[in-house]
C-alpha atoms as a PDB file:
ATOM      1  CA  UNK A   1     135.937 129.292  40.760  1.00  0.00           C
ATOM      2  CA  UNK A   2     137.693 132.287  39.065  1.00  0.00           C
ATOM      3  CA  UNK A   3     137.453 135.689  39.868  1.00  0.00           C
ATOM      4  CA  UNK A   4     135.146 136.638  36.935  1.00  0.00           C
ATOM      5  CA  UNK A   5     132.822 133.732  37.481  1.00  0.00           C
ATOM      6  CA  UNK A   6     132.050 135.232  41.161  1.00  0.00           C
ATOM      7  CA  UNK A   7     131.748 138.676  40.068  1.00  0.00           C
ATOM      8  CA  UNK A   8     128.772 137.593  37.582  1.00  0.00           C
ATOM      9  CA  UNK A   9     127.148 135.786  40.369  1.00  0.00           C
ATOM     10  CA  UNK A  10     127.248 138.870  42.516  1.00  0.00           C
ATOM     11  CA  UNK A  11     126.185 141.198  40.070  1.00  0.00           C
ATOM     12  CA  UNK A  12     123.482 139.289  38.719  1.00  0.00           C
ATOM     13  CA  UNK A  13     120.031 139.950  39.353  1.00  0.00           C
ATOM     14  CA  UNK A  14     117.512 138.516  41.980  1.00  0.00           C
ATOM     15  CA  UNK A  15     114.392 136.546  40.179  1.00  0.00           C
ATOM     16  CA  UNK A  16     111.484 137.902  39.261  1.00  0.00           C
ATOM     17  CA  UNK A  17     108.705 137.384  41.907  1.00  0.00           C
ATOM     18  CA  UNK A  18     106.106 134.230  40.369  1.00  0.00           C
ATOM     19  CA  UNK A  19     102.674 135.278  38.998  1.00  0.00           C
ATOM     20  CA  UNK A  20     100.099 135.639  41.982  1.00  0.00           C
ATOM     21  CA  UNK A  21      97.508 133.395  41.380  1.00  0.00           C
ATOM     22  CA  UNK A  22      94.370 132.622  42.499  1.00  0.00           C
ATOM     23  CA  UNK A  23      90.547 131.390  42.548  1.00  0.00           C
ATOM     24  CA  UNK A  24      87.725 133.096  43.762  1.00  0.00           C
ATOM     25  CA  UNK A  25      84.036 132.649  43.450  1.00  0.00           C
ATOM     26  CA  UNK A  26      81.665 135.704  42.178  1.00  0.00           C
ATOM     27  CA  UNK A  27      79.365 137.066  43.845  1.00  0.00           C
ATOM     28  CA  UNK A  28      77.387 138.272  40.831  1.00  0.00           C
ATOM     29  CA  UNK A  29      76.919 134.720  38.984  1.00  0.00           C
ATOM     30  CA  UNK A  30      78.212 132.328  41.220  1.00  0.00           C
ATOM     31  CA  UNK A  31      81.099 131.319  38.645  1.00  0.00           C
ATOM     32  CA  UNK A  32      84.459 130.800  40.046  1.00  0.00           C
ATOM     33  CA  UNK A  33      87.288 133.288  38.548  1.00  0.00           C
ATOM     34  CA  UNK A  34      90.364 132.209  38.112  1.00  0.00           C
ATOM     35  CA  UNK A  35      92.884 135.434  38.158  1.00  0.00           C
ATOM     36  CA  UNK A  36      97.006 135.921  37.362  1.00  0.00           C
ATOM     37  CA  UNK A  37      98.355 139.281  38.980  1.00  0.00           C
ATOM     38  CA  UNK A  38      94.924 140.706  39.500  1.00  0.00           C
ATOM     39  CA  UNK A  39      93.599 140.188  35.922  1.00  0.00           C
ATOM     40  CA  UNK A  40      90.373 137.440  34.874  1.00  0.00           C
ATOM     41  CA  UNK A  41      92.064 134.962  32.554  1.00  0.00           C
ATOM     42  CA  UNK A  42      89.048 132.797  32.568  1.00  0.00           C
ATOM     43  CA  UNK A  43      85.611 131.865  34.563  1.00  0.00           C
ATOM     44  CA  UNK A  44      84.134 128.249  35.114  1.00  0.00           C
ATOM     45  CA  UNK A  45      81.135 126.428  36.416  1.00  0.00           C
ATOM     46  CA  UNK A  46      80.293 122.870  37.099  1.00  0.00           C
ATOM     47  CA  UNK A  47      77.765 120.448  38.338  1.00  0.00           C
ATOM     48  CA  UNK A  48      78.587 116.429  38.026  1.00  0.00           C
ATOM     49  CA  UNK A  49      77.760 116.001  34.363  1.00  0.00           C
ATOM     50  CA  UNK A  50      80.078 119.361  32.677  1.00  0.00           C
ATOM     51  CA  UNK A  51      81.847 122.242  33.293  1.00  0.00           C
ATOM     52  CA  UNK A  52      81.704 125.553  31.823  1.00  0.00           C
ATOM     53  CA  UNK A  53      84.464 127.472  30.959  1.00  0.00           C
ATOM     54  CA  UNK A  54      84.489 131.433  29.816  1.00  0.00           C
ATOM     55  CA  UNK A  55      87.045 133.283  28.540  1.00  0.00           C
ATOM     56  CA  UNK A  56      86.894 136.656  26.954  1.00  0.00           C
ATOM     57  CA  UNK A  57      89.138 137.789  24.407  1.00  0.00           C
ATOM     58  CA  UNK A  58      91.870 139.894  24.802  1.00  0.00           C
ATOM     59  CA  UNK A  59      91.555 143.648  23.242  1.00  0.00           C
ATOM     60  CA  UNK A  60      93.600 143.027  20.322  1.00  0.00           C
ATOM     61  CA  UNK A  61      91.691 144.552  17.266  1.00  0.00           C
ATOM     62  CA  UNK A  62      90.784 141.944  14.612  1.00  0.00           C
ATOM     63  CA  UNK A  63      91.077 138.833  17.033  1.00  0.00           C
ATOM     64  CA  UNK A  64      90.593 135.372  16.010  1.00  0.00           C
ATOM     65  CA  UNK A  65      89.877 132.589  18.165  1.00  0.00           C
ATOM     66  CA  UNK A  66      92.458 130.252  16.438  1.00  0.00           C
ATOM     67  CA  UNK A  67      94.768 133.094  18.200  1.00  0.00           C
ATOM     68  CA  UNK A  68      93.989 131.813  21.712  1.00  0.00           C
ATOM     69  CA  UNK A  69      96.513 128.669  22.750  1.00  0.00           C
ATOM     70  CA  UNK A  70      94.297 126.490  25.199  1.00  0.00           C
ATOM     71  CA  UNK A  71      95.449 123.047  26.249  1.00  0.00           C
ATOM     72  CA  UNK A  72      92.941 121.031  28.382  1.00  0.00           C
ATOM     73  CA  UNK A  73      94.098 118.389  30.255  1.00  0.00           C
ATOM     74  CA  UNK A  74      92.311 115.976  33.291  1.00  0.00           C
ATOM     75  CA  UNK A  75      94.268 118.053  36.184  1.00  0.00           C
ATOM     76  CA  UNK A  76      95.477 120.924  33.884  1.00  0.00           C
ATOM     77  CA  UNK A  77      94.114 124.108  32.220  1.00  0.00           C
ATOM     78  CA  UNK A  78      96.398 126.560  30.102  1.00  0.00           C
ATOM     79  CA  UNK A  79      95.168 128.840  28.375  1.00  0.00           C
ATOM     80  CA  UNK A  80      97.056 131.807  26.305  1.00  0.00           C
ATOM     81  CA  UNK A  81      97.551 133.546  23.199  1.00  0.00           C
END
């Protein structure tokens, strides 16, 4: 390892901290939240036959739905714009 290649190493920075996230259930309509660094990105309920998913649309004026990137999957839920 050269001189330079160390110095790069040792002046480069830490990594950014991951996302918090988390799930919690209201307590004003029983849907669980799912939140990213303290912000809703979506709510969901469920009983055996469907589930229920919410998401409201981010302030951006003149918004379109075909704007929002959501990918369901059987163990996976992404959802972006």
């Amino acid at each position: 390892v050269d001189e330079a290649g160390a110095q790069a190493r040792s002046n480069s920075q830490p990594p950014a901290p991951a996302p918090m996230a988390r799930t919690k259930k209201s307590e004003h309509n029983g849907r669980y939240i799912f939140e990213c660094n303290g912000h809703k990105v979506y709510e969901w309920e469920q009983n055996l036959e469907e589930v229920n998913i919410c998401i409201n649309a981010p302030p951006i004026p003149n918004f379109k739905a075909n704007m929002l990137d959501i990918i369901i999957e059987p163990k996976k839920l992404r959802v972006g714009h």
